[in-house]
Structure formats: structure tokens, C-alpha cells
Protein backbone atom coordinates (compact mmCIF):
# COMPACT_ATOMS: atom_id res chain seq x y z
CA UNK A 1 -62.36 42.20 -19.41
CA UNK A 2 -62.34 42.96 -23.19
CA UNK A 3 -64.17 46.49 -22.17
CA UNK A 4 -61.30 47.27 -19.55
CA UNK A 5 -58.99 46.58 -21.79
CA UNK A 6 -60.08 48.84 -24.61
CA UNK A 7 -60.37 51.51 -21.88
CA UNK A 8 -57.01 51.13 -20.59
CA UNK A 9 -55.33 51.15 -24.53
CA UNK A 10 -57.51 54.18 -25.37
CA UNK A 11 -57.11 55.98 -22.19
CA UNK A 12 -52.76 55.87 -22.35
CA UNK A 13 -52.88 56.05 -25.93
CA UNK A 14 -54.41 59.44 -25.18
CA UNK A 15 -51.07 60.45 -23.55
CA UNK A 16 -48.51 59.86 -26.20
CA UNK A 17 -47.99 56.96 -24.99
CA UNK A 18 -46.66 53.78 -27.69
CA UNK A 19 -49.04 51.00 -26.60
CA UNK A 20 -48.42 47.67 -28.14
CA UNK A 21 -50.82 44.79 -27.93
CA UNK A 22 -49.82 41.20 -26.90
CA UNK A 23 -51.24 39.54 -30.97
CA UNK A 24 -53.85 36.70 -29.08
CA UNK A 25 -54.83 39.93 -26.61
CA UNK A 26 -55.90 41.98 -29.59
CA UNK A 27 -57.38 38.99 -31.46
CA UNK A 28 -59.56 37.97 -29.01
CA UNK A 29 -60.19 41.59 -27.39
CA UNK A 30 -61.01 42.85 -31.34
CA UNK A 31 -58.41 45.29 -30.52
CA UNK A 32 -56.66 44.91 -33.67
CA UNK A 33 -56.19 48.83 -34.79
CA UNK A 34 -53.57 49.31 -32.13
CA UNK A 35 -49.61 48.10 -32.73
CA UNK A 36 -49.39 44.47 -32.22
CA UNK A 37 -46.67 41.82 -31.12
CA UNK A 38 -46.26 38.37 -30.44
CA UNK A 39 -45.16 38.08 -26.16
CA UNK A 40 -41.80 36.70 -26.83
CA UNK A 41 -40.88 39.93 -28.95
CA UNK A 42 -42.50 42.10 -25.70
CA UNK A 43 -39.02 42.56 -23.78
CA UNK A 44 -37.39 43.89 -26.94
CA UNK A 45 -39.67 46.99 -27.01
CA UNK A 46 -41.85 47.47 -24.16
CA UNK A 47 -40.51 49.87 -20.99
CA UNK A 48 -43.45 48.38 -19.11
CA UNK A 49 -45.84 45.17 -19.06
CA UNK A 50 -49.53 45.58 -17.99
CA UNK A 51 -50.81 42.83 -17.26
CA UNK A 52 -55.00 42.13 -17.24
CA UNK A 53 -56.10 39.00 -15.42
CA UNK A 54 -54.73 36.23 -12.54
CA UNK A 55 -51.75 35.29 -11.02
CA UNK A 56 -51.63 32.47 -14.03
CA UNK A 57 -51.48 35.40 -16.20
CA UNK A 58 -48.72 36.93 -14.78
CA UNK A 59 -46.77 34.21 -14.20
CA UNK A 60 -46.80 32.77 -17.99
CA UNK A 61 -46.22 36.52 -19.04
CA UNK A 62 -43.47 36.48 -16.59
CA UNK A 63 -41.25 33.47 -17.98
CA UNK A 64 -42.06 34.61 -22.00
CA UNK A 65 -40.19 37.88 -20.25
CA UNK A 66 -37.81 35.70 -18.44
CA UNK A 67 -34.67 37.74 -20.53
CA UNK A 68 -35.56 41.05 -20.47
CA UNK A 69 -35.08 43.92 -17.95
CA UNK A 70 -39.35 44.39 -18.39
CA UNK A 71 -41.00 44.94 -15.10
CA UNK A 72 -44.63 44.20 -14.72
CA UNK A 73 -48.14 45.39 -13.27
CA UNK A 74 -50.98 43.57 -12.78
CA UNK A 75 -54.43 43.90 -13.02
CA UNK A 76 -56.54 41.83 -11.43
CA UNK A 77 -59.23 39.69 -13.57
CA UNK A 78 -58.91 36.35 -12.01
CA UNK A 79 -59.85 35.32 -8.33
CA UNK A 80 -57.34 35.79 -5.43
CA UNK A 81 -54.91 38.24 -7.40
CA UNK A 82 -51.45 37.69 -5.57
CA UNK A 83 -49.20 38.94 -7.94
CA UNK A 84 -52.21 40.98 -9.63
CA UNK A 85 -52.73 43.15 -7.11
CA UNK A 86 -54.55 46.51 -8.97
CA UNK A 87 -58.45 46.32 -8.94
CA UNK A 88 -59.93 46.71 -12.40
CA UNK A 89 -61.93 50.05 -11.33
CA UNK A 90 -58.97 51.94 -9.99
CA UNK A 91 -56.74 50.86 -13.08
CA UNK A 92 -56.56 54.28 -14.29
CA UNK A 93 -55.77 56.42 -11.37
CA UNK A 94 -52.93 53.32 -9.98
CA UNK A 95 -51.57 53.40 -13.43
CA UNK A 96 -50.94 57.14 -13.59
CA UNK A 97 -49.39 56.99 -10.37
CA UNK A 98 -46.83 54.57 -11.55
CA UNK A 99 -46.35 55.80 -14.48
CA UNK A 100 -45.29 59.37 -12.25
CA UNK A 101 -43.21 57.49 -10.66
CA UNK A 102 -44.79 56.59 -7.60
CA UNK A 103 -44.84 53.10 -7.07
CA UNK A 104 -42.70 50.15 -5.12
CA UNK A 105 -40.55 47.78 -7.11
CA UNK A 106 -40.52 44.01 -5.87
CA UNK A 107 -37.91 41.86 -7.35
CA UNK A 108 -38.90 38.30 -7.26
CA UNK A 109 -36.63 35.05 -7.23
CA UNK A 110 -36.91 32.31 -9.65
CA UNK A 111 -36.35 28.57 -9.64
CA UNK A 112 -33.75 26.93 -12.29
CA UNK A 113 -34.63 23.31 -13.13
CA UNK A 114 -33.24 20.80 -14.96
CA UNK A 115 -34.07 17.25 -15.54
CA UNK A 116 -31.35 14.72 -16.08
CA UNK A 117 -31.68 11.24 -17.52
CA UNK A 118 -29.18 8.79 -18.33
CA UNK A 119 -26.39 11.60 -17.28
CA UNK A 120 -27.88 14.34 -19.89
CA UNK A 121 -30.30 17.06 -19.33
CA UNK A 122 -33.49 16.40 -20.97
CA UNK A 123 -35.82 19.45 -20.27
CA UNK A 124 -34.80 22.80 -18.33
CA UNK A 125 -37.16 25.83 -17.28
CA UNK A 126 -37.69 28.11 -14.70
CA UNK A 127 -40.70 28.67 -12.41
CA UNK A 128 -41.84 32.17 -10.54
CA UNK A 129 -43.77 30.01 -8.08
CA UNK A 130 -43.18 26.73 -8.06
CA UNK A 131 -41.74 23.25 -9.39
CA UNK A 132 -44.20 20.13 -8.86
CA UNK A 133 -43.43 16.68 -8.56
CA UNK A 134 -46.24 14.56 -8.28
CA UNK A 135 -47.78 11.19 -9.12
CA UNK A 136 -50.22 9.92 -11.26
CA UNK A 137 -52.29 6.58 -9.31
CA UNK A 138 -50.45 5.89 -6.59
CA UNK A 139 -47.46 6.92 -4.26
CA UNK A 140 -44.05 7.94 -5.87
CA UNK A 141 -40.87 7.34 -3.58
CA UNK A 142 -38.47 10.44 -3.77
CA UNK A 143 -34.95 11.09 -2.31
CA UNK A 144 -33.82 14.35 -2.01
CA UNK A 145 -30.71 15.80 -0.65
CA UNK A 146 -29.46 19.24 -0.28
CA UNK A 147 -25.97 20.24 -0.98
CA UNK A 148 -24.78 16.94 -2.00
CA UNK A 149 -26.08 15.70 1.62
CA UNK A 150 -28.74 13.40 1.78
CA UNK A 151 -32.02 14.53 3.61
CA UNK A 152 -34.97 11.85 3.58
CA UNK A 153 -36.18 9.74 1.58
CA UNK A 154 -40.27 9.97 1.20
CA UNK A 155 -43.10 8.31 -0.06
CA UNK A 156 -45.69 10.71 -0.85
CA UNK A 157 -48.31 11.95 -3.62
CA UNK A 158 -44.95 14.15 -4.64
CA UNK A 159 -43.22 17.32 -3.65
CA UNK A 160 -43.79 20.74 -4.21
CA UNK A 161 -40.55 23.08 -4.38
CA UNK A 162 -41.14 26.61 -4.07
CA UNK A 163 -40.23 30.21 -4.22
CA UNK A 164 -41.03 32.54 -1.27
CA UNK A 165 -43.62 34.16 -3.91
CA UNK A 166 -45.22 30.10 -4.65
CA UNK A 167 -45.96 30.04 -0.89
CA UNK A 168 -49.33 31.73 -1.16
CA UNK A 169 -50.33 29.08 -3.97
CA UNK A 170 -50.55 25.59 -4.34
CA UNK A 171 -47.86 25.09 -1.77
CA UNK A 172 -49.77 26.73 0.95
CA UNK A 173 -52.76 24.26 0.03
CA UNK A 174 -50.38 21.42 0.45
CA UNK A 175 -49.60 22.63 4.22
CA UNK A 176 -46.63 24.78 3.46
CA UNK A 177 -45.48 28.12 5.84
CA UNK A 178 -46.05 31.65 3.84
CA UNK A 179 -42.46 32.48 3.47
CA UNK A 180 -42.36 36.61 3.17
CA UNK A 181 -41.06 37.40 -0.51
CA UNK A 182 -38.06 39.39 0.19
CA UNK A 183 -36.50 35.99 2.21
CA UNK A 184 -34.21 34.02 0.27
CA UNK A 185 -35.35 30.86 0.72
CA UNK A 186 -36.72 27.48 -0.93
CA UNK A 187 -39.81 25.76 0.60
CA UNK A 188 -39.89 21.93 -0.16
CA UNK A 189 -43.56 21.03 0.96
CA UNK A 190 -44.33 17.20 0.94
CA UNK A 191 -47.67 16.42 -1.06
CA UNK A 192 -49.77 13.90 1.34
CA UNK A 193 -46.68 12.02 2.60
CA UNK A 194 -47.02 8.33 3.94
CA UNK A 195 -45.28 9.56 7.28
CA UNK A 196 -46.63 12.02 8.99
CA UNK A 197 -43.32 13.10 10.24
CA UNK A 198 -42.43 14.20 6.58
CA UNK A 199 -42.98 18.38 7.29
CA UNK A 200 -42.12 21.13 5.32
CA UNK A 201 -38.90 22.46 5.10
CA UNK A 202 -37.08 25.85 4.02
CA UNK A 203 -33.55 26.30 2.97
CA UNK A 204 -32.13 29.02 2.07
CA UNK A 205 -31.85 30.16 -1.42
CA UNK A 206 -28.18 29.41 -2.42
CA UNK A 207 -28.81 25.50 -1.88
CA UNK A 208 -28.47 23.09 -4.24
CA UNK A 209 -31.75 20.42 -4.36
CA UNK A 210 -31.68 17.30 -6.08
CA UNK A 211 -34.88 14.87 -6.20
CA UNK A 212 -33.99 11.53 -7.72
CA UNK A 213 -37.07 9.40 -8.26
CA UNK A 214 -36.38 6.14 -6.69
CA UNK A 215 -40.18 4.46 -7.88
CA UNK A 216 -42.94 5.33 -9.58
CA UNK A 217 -45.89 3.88 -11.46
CA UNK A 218 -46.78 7.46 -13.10
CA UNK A 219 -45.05 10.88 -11.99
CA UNK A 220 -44.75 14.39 -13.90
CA UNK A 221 -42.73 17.71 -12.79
CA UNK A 222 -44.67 20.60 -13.63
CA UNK A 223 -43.65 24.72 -13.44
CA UNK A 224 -45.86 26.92 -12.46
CA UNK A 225 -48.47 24.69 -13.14
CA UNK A 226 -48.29 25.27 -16.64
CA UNK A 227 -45.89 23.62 -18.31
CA UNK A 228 -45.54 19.24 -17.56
CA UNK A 229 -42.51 16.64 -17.97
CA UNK A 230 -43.06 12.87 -17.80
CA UNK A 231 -40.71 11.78 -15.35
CA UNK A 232 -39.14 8.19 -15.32
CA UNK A 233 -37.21 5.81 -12.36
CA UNK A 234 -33.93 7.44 -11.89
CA UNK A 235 -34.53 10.66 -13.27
CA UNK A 236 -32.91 13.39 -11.19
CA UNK A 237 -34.49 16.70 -10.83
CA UNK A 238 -31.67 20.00 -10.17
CA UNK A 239 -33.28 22.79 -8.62
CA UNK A 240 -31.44 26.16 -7.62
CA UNK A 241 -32.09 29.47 -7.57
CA UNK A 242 -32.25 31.21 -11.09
CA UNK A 243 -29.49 33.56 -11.77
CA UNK A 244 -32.59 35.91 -13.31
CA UNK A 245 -35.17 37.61 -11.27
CA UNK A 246 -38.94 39.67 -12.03
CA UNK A 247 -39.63 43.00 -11.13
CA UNK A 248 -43.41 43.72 -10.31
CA UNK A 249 -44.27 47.21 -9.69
CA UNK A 250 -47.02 48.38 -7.00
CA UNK A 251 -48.61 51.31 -6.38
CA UNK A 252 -46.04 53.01 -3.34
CA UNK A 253 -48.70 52.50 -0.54
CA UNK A 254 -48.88 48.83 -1.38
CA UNK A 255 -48.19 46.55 1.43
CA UNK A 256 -47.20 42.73 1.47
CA UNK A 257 -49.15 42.11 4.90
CA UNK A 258 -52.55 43.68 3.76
CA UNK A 259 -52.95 41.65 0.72
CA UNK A 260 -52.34 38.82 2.68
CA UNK A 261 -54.74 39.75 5.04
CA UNK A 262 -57.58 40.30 2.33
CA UNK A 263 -56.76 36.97 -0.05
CA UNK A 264 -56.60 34.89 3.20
CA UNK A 265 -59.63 36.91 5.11
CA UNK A 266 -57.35 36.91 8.36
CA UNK A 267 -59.51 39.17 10.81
């Protein structure tokens, strides 16, 4: 990756371009005679954010941008390359063509949690894919309800709540539907529930979800699969849909269906 990456700097350097290097990037890429930046300070200069490696990648990138108007390309270095959907040895000729002009925007929904305890919010982030409850040992007991209106209560291994674009990841593992990423909707996928008449749900994006934890040996909320809260009996998790959005930018022949076809291998 460090080779591609010298290539790419050098190659839209040679344009005119003002190319600014995320500081780690260049540290560990020895790219350190080019303009460099910590990523929170990104969305205050940058017009556009490449981004080399996998959907992990993107999505930390994506929250540190979380405030600014920055939309984002990927380059795929990692595995199955959902949200990183340019190939490596194409970079050059797909990022000339969006840099023309030609390419698709895709806005993306976020999530907007907040943990409460003892009537006070504790810890608050947001999450491009997903928010994860789940337990440590043994089964938690959840209740959620929607809207103020009770839905189910569960005993499970914990609960996944996702964006259309989390579908594809650890919620589709779990048993979840693929929701298409221009619906506005919330997945809540149960995580090995104890009845097997616990099944995934969608709602639509304007609903209000609240998870209280009603008992639990061990249980943490995680976003994006990056970031983890302890969770203790009675703590209520908020979730809604952010007020922000992402904009990822694809060449304009990209389409939603065919990378789903190549990730998954469909025939």
C-alpha cells in the first residue's frame, strides 16, 4: 500500500493539485516531504478525502469528518471493499474521472446514540454502519420499544442496530436483510436470540429506538466496531437517525447491485 500511495501523492501533485497527508499516513508511508495534518483538522482544508484501504478505514475517517461538508473516495486495500469500492490498479484513471467531474454522489445516513444512566447521558457518538449491543459470557435480556411503544422484550447474545449502509456488514452475518442504501430505514437484527421467533426488523428512519438493559452479567455497545462502552442494568440506549450525513463519491458508471453481486459472489 505504501507504494500506491506514493504514486497516487506524486501523480496529483503533478497537477497543481494541494495534497495534504493524514500525519500517521505519512509517518508510516515515509511520506513526510508532502504537507501534513492531523485527520480531525482534514474537513477544515481538504475539498476531497481519498481514502486507501477497507471499509474500517473509511468508516473511522468518516466520523473524524463527521462536521464537515468533505466527501470521500475509497480505495480499496482491505478485503470485501463496500464502501471502498476503487481497485488499487485503476486508482489513477477513476480518480481523474472524478476529479472531471464524472462521478455519482451517495449520501449516507448516520446513527445518533446516546447512553443514559441514572437520567444523564454518559457517552454519545454516531455510527456509519452500525451500533452493537452485545454480551460478554452469557445472555443479556433487552427491551426495546419504538416510538415510546413497547416492542419485545429479548434474551439474546445482544442486538445489532443498523444503517441501510451496516446491512452488508456484521449485521448481515447476524441474519439481517440487505436494506438498499438510499431507503430510510433502521435494521434491528437480534444477535443469537433465545427464541427463535425473535427476527429482524426494519423501521423506518424517523423512529425513535430505545434499548434498556433489563440484565446482564457483562454487556458493551460498540459503533462501528470501533469504538466500546461498558454498559450497566438499567442503562438506556437512544438511537435515531443523525441529523448529519456522508457523501461518498463513485466513479458515474458505478452501480449498487454489481458490487453486491461481486462481494457476495451471487451468480
Amino acid at each position: 500500500m505504501q507504494g500506491d500511495l506514493a504514486n497516487l501523492a506524486q501523480y496529483l501533485s503533478a497537477k497543481n493539485l494541494d495534497v495534504w497527508i493524514e500525519s500517521n499516513t505519512a509517518y508510516h508511508a515515509q511520506l513526510t516531504q508532502y504537507k501534513i495534518l492531523p485527520l480531525d483538522e482534514v474537513g477544515k482544508i481538504a475539498d476531497l478525502a481519498i481514502v486507501m484501504g477497507g471499509d474500517g478505514t473509511i468508516l473511522s475517517v468518516a466520523r473524524s469528518l463527521i462536521d464537515a461538508d468533505v466527501p470521500l473516495v475509497g480505495i480499496n486495500r482491505g478485503r470485501f471493499g463496500f464502501l471502498t469500492d476503487l481497485r488499487a490498479e485503476h486508482m489513477l484513471e477513476e480518480i481523474d474521472r472524478i476529479l472531471a467531474g464524472d462521478f455519482t454522489k451517495d449520501t449516507r445516513m448516520l446513527l445518533s446514540t446516546q447512553v443514559m444512566r441514572g437520567g444523564e447521558v454518559i457517552y454519545a457518538s454516531y455510527a456509519l454502519n452500525d451500533v452493537v449491543i452485545k454480551s460478554g459470557l452469557r445472555l443479556i435480556e433487552l427491551e426495546v420499544s419504538i416510538d415510546d411503544k413497547f416492542v419485545y422484550k429479548q434474551r439474546s447474545d445482544g442486538l445489532i442496530l443498523s444503517t441501510p449502509t451496516g446491512t452488508t456488514a456484521y449485521a448481515l452475518s447476524a441474519g439481517g436483510p440487505i436494506l438498499h442504501v438510499n431507503l430510510e430505514a433502521i435494521s434491528l437484527v437480534p444477535i443469537c436470540p433465545h427464541t427463535l421467533s425473535n427476527r429482524p426488523i426494519a423501521v423506518t428512519s424517523s423512529s425513535k429506538i430505545e434499548v434498556m438493559l433489563v440484565q446482564i452479567d457483562e454487556a458493551q455497545l460498540s459503533f462501528d466496531g470501533q469504538f466500546r462502552v461498558k454498559l450497566e442494568v438499567g442503562d438506556r440506549i437512544l438511537v435515531r437517525r443523525a441529523g448529519k450525513t456522508i457523501s461518498l463519491l463513485h466513479p458515474s458508471d458505478y452501480c449498487y447491485f454489481d458490487m453486491l453481486r461481486k462481494k457476495l459472489n451471487w451468480g
